[in-house]
PDB file of N, CA and C in Angstrom:
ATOM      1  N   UNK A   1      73.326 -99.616  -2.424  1.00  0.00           N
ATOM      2  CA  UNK A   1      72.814 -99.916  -3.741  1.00  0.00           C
ATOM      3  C   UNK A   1      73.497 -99.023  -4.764  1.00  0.00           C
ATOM      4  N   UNK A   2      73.743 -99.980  -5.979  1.00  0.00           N
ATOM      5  CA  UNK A   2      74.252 -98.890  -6.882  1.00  0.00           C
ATOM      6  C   UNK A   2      73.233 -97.824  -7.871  1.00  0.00           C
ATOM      7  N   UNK A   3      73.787 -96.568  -7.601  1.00  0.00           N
ATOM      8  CA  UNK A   3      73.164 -95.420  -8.151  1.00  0.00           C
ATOM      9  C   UNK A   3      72.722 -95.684  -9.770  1.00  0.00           C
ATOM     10  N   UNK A   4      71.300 -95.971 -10.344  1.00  0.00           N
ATOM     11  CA  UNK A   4      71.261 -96.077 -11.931  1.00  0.00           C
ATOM     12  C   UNK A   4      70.892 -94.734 -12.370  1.00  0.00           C
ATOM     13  N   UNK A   5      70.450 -95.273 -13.473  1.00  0.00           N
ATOM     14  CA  UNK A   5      70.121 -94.216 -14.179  1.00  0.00           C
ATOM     15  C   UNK A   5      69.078 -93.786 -14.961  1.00  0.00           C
ATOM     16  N   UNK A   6      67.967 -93.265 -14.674  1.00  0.00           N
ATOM     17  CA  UNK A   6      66.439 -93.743 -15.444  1.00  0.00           C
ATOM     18  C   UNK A   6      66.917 -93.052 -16.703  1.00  0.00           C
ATOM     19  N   UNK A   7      65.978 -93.857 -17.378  1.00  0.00           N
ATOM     20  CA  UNK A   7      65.895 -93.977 -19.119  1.00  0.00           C
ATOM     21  C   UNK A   7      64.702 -93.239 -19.631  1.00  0.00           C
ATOM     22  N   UNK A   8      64.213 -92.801 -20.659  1.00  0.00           N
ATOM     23  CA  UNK A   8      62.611 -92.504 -21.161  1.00  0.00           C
ATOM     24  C   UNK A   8      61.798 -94.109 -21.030  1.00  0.00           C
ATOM     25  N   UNK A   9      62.011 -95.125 -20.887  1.00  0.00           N
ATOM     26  CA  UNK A   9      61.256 -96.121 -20.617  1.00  0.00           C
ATOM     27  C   UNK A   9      61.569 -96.582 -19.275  1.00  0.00           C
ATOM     28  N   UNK A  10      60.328 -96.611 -18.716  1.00  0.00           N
ATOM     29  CA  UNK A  10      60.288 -97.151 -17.091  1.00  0.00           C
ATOM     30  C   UNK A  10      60.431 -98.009 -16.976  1.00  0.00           C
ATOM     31  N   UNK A  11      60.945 -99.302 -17.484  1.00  0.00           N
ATOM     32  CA  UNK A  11      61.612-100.433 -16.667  1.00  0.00           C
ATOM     33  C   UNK A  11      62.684-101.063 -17.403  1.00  0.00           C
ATOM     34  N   UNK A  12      63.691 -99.793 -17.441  1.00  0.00           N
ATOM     35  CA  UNK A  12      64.798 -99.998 -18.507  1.00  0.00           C
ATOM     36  C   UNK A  12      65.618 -98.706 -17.493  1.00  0.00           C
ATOM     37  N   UNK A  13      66.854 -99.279 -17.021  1.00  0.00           N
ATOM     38  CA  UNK A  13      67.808 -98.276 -16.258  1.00  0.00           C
ATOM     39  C   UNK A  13      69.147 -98.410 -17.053  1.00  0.00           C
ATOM     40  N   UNK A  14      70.049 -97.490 -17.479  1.00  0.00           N
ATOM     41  CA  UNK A  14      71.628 -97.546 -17.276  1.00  0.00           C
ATOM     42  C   UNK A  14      72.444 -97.920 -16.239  1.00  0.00           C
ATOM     43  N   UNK A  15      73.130 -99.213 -16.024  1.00  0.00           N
ATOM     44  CA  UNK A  15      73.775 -99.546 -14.958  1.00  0.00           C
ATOM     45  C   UNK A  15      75.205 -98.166 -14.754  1.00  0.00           C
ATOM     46  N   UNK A  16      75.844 -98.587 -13.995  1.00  0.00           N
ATOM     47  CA  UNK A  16      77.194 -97.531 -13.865  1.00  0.00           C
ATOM     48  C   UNK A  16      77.875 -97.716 -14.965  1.00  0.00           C
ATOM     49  N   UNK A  17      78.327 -98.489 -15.812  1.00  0.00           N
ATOM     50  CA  UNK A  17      79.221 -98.727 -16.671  1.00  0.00           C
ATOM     51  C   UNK A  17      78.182 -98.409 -18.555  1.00  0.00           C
ATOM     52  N   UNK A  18      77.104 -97.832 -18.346  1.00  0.00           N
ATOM     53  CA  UNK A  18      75.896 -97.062 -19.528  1.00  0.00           C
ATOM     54  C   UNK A  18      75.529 -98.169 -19.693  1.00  0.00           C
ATOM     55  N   UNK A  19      75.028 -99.732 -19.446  1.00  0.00           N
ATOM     56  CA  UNK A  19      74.854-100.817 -19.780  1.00  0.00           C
ATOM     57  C   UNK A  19      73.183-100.479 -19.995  1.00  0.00           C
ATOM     58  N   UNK A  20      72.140-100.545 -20.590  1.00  0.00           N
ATOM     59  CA  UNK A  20      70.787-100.930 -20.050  1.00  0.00           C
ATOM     60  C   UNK A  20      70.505-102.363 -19.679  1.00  0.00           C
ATOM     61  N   UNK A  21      69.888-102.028 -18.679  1.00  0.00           N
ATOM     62  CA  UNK A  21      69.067-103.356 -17.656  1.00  0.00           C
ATOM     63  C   UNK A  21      67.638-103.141 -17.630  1.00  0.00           C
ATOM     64  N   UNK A  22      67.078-104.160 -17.124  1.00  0.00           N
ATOM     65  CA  UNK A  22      65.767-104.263 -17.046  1.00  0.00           C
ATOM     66  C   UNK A  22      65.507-103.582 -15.368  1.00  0.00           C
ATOM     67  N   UNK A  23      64.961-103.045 -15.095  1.00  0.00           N
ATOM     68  CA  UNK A  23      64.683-102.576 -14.015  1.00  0.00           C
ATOM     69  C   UNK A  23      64.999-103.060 -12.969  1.00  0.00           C
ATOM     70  N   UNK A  24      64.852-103.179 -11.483  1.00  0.00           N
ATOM     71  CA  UNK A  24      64.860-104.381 -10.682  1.00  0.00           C
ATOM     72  C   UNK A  24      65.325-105.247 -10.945  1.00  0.00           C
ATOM     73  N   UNK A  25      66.812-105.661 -11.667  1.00  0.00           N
ATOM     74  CA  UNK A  25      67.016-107.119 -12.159  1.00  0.00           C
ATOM     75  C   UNK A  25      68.242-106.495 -12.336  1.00  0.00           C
ATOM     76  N   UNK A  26      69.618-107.732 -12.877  1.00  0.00           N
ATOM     77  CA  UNK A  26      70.435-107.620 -12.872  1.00  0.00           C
ATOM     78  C   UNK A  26      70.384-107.654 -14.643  1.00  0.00           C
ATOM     79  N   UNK A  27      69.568-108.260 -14.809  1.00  0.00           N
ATOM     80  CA  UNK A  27      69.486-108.778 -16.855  1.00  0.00           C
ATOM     81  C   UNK A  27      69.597-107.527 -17.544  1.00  0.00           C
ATOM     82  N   UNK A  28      70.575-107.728 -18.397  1.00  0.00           N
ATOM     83  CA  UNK A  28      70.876-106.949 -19.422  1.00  0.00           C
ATOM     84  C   UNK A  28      70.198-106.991 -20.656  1.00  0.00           C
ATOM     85  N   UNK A  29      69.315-105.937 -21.117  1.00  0.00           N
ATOM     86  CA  UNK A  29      68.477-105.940 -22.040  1.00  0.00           C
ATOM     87  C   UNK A  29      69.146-106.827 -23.592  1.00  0.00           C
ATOM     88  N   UNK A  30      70.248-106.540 -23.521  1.00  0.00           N
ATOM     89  CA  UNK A  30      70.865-107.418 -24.905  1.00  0.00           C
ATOM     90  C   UNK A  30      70.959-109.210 -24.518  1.00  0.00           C
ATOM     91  N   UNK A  31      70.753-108.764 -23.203  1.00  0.00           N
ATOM     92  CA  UNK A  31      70.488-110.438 -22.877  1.00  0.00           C
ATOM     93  C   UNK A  31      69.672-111.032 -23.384  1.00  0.00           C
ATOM     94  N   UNK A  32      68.891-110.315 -23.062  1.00  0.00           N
ATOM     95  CA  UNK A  32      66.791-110.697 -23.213  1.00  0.00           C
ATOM     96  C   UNK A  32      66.662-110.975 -24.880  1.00  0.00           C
ATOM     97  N   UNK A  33      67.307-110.092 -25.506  1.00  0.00           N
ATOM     98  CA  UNK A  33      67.133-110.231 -26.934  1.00  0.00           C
ATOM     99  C   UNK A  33      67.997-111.231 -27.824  1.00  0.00           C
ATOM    100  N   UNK A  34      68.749-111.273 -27.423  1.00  0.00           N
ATOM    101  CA  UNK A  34      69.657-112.777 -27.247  1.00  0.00           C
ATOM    102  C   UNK A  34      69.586-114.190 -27.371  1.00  0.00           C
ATOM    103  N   UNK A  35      68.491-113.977 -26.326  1.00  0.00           N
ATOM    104  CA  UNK A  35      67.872-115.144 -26.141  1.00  0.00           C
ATOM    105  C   UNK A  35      66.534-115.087 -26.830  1.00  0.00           C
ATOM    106  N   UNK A  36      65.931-114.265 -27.072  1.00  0.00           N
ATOM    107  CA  UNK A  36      64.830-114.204 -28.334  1.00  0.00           C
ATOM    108  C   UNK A  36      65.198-114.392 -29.642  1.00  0.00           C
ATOM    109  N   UNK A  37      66.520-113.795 -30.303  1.00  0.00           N
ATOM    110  CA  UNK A  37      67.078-114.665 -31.235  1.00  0.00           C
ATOM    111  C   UNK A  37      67.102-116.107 -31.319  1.00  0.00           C
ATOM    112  N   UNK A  38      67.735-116.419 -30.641  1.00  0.00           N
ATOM    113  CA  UNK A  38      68.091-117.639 -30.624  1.00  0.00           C
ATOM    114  C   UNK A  38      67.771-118.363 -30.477  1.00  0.00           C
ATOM    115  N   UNK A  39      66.229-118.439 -30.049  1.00  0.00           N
ATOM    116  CA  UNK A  39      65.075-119.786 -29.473  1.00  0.00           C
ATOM    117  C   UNK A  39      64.016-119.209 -30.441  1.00  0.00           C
ATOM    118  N   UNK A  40      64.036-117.515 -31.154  1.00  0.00           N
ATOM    119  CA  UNK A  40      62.688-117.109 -31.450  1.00  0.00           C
ATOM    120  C   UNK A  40      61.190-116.818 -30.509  1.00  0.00           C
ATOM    121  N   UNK A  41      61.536-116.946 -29.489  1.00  0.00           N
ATOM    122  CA  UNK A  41      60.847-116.578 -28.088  1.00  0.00           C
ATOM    123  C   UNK A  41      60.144-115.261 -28.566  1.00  0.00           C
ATOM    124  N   UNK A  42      58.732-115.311 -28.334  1.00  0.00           N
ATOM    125  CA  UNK A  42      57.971-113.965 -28.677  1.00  0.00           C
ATOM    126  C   UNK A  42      57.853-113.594 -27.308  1.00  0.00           C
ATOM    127  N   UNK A  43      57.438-112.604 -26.504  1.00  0.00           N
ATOM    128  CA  UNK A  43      57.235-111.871 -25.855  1.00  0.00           C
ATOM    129  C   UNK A  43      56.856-112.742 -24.788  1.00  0.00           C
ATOM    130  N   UNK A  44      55.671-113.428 -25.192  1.00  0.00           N
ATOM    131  CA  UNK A  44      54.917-113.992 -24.205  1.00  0.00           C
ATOM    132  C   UNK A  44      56.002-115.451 -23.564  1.00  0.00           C
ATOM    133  N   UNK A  45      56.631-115.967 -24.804  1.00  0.00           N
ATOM    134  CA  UNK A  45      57.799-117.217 -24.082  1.00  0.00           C
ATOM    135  C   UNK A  45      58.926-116.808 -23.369  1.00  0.00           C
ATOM    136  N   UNK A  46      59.241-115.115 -23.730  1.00  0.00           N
ATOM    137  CA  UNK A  46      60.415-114.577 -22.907  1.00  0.00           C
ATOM    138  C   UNK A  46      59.505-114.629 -21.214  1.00  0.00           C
ATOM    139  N   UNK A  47      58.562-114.289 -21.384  1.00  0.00           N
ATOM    140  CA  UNK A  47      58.214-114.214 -19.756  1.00  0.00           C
ATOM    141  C   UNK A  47      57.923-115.775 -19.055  1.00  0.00           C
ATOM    142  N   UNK A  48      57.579-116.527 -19.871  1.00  0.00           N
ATOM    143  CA  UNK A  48      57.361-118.351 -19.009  1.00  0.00           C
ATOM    144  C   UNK A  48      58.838-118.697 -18.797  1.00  0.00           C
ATOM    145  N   UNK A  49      60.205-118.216 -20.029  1.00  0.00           N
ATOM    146  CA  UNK A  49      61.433-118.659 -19.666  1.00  0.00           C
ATOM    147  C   UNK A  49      62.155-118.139 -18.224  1.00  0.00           C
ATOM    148  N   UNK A  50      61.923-116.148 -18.097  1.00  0.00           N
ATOM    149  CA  UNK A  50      62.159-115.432 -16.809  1.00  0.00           C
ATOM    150  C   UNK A  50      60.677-114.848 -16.507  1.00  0.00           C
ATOM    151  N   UNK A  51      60.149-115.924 -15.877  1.00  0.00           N
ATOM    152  CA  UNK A  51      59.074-115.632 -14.584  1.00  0.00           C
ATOM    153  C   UNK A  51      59.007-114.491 -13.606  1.00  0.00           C
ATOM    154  N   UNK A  52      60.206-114.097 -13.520  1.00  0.00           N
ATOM    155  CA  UNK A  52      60.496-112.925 -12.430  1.00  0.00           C
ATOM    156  C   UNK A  52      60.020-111.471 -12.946  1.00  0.00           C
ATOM    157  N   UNK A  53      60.152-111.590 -14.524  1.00  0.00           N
ATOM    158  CA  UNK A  53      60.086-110.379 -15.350  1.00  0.00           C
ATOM    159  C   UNK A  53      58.327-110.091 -15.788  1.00  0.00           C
ATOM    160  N   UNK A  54      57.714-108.930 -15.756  1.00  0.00           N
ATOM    161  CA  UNK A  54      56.690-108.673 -16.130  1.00  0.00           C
ATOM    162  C   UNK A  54      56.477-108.861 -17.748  1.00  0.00           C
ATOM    163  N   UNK A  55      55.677-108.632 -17.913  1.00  0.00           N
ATOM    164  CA  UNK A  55      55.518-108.541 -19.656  1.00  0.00           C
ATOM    165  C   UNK A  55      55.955-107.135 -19.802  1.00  0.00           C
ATOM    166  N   UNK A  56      55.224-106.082 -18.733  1.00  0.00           N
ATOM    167  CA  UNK A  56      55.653-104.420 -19.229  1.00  0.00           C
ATOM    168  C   UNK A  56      56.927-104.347 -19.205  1.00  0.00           C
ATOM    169  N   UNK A  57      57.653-105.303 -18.337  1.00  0.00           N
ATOM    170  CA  UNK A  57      59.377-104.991 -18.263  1.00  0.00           C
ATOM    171  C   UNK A  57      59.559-105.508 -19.927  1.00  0.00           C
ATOM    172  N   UNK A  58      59.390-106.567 -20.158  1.00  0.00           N
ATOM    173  CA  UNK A  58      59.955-107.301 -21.369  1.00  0.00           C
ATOM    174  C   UNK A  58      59.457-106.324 -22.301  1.00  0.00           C
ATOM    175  N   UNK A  59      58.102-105.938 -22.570  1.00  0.00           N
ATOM    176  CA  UNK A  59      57.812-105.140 -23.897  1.00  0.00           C
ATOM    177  C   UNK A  59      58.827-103.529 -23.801  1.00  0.00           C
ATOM    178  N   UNK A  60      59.197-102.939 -22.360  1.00  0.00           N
ATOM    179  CA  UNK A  60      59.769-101.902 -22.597  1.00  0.00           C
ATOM    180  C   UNK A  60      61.376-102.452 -22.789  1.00  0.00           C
ATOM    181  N   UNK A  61      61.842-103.565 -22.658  1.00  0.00           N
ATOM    182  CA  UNK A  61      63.015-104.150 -23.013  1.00  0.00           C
ATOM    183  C   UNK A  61      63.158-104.137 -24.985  1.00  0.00           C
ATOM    184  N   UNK A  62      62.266-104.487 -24.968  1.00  0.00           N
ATOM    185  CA  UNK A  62      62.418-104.732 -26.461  1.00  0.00           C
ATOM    186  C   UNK A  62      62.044-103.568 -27.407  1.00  0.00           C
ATOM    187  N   UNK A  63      61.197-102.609 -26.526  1.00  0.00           N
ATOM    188  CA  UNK A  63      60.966-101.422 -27.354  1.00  0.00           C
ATOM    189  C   UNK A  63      62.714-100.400 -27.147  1.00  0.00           C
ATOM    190  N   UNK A  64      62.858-100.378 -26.076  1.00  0.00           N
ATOM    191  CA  UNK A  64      64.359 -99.746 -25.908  1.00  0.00           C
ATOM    192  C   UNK A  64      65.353-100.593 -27.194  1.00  0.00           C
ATOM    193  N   UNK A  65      65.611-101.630 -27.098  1.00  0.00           N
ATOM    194  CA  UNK A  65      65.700-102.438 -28.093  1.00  0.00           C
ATOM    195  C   UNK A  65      66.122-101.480 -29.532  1.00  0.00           C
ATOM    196  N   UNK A  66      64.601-101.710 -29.762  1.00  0.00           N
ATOM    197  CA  UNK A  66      64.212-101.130 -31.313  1.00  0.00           C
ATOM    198  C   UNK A  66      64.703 -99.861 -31.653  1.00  0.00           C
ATOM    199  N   UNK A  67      64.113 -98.883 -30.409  1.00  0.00           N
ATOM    200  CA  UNK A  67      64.954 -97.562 -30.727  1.00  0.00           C
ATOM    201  C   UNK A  67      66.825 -97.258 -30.562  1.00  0.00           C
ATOM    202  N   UNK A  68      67.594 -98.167 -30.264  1.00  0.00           N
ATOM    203  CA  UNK A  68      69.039 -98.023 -29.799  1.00  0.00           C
ATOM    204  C   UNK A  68      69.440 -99.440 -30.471  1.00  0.00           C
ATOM    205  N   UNK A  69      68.960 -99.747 -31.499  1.00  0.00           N
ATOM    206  CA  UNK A  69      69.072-100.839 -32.158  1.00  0.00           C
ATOM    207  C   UNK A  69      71.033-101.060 -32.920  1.00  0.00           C
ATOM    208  N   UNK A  70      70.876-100.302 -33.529  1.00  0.00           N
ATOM    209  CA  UNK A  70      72.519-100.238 -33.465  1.00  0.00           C
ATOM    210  C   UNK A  70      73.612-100.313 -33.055  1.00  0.00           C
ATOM    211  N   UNK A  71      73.320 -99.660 -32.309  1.00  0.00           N
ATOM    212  CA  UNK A  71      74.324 -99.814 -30.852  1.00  0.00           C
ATOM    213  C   UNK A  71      74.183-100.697 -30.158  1.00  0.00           C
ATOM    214  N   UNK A  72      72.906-101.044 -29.901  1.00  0.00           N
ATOM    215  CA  UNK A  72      72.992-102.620 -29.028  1.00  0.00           C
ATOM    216  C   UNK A  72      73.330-103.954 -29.703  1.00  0.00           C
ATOM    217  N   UNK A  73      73.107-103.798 -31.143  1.00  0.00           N
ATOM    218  CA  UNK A  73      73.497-105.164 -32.533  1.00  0.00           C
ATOM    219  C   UNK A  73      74.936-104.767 -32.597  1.00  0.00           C
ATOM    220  N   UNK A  74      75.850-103.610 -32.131  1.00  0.00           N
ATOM    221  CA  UNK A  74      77.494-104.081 -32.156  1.00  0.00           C
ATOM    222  C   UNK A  74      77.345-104.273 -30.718  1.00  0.00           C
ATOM    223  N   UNK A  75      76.746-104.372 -29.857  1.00  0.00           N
ATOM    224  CA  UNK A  75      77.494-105.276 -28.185  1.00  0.00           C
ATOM    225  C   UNK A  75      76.859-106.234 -28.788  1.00  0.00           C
ATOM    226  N   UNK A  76      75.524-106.734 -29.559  1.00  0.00           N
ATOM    227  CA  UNK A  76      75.525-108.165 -29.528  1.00  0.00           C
ATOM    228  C   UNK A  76      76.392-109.150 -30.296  1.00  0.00           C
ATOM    229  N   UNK A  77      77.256-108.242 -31.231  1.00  0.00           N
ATOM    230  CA  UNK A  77      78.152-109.018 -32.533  1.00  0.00           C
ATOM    231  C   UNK A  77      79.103-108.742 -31.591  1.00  0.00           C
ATOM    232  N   UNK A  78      79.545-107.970 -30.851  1.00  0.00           N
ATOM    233  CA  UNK A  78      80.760-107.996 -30.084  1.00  0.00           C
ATOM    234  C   UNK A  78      80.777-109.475 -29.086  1.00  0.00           C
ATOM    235  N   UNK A  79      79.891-109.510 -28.463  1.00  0.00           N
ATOM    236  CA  UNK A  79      80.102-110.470 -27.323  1.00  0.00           C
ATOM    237  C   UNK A  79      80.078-111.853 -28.291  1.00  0.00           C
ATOM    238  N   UNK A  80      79.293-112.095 -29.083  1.00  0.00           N
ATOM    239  CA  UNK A  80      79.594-113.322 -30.064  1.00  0.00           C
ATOM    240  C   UNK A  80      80.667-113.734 -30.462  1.00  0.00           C
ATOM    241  N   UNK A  81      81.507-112.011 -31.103  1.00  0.00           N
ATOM    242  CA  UNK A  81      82.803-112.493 -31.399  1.00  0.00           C
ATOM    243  C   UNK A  81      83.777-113.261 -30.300  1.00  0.00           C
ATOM    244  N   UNK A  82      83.896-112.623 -28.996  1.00  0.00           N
ATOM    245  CA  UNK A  82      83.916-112.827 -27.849  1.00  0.00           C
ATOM    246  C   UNK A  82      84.353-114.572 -27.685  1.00  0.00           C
ATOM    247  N   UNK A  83      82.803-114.622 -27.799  1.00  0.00           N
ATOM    248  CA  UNK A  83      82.310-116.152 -27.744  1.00  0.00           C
ATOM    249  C   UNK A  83      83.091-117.049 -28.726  1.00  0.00           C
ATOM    250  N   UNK A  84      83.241-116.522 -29.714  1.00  0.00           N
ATOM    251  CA  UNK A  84      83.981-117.644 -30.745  1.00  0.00           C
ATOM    252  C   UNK A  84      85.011-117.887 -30.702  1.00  0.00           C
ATOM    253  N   UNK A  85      85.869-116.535 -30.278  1.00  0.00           N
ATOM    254  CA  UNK A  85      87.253-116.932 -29.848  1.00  0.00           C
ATOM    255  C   UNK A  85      87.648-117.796 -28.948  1.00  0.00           C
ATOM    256  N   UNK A  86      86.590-117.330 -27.803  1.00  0.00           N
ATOM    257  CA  UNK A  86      87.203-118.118 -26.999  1.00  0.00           C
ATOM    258  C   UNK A  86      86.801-119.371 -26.840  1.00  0.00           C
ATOM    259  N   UNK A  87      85.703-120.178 -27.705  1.00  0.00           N
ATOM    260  CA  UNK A  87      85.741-121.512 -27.848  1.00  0.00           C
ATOM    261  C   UNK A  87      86.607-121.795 -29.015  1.00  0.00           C
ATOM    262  N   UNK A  88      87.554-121.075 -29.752  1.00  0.00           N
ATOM    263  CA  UNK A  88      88.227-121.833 -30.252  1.00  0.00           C
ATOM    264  C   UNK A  88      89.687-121.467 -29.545  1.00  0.00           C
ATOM    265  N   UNK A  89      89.972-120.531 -29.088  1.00  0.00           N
ATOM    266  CA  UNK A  89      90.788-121.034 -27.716  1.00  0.00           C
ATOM    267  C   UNK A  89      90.836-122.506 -26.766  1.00  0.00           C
ATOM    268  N   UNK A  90      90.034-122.457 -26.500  1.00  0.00           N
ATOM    269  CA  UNK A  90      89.856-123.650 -25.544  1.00  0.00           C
ATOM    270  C   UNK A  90      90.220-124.847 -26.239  1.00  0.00           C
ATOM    271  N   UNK A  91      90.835-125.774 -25.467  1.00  0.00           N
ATOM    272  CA  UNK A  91      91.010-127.041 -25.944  1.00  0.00           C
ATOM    273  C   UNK A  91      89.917-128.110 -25.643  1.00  0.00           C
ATOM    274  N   UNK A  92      89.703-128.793 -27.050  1.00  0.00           N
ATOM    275  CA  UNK A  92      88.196-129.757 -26.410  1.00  0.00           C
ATOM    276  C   UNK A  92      88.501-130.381 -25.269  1.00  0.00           C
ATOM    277  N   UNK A  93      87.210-131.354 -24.668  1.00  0.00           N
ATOM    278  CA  UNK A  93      87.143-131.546 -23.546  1.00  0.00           C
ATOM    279  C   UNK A  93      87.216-132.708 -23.635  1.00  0.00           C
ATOM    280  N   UNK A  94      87.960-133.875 -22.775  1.00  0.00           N
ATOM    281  CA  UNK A  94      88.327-134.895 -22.165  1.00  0.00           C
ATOM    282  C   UNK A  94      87.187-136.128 -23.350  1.00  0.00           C
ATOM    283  N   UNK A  95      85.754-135.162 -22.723  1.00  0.00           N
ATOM    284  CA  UNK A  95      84.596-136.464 -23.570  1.00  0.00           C
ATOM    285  C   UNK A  95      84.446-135.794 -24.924  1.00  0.00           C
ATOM    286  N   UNK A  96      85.083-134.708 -25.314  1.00  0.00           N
ATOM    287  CA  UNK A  96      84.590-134.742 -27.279  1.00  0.00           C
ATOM    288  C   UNK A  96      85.486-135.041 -27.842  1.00  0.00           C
ATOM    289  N   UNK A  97      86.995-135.412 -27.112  1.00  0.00           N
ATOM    290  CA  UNK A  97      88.493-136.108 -27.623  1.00  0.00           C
ATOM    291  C   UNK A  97      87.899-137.509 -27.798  1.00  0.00           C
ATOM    292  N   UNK A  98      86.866-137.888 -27.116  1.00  0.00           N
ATOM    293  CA  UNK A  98      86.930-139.356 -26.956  1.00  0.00           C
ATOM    294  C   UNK A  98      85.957-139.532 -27.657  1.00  0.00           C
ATOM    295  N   UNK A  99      84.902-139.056 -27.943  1.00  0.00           N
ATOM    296  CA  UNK A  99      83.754-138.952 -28.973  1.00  0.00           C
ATOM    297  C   UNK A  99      84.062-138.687 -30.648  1.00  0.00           C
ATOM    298  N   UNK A 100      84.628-137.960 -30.420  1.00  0.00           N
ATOM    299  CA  UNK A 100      85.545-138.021 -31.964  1.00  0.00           C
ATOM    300  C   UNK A 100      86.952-139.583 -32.568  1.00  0.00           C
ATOM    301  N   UNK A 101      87.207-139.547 -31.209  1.00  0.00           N
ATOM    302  CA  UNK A 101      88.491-140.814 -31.564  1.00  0.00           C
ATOM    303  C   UNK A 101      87.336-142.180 -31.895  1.00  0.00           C
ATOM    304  N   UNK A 102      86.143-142.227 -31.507  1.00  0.00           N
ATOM    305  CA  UNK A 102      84.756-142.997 -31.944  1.00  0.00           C
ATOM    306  C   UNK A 102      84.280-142.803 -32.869  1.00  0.00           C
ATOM    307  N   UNK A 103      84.542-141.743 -33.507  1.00  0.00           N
ATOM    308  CA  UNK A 103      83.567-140.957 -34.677  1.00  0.00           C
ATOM    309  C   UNK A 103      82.492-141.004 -34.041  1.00  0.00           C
ATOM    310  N   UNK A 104      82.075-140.218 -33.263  1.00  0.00           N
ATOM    311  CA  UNK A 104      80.704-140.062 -33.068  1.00  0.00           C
ATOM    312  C   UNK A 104      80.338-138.423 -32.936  1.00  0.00           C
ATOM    313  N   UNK A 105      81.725-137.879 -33.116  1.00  0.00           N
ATOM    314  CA  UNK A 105      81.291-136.233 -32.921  1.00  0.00           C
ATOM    315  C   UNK A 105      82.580-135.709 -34.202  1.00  0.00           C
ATOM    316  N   UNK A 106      82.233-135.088 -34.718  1.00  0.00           N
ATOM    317  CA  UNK A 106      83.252-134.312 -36.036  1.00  0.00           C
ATOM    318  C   UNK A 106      84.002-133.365 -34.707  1.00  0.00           C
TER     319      UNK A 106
END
């Protein structure tokens, strides 16, 4: 097993590479919040979406969160940027060439 690293919140570890995770889990706390952006998921819908996760994991996810807030909002603008490039890297796909030559997709 790989060696973590406890945090001041108990179900929040540093992976090897300083990442925070949720305890027992592979999920990366900027994950969790991520996906609360982006659906607006309060606390209680983050846990019906990952079932596996307690509420105490999720509330100490999001309180770690709050206090390292900075630093975790440039990995989350980082990986976005990430994201944009590389869908505009990519060349569309077989069915949105053909959905567009329809006009049915811009």
């Amino acid at each position: 097993m790989v060696p973590l690293i406890a945090t001041d919140y108990k179900y929040v570890q540093l992976n090897t590479d300083q990442v925070p995770i949720i305890a027992e889990t592979t999920l990366k706390v900027v994950e969790l919040v991520m996906a609360q952006r982006a659906y607006g998921w309060s606390p209680e819908d983050l846990h019906s979406q990952h079932p596996y996760l307690s509420m105490s994991q999720i509330h100490s996810a999001l309180a770690y969160y709050w206090e390292h807030k900075p630093e975790l909002d440039a990995d989350i603008e980082r990986r976005e940027r990430y994201m944009q490039q590389a869908e505009q890297a990519a060349s569309p796909s077989p069915i949105v060439t053909k959905l567009r030559e329809k006009g049915l997709r811009s």
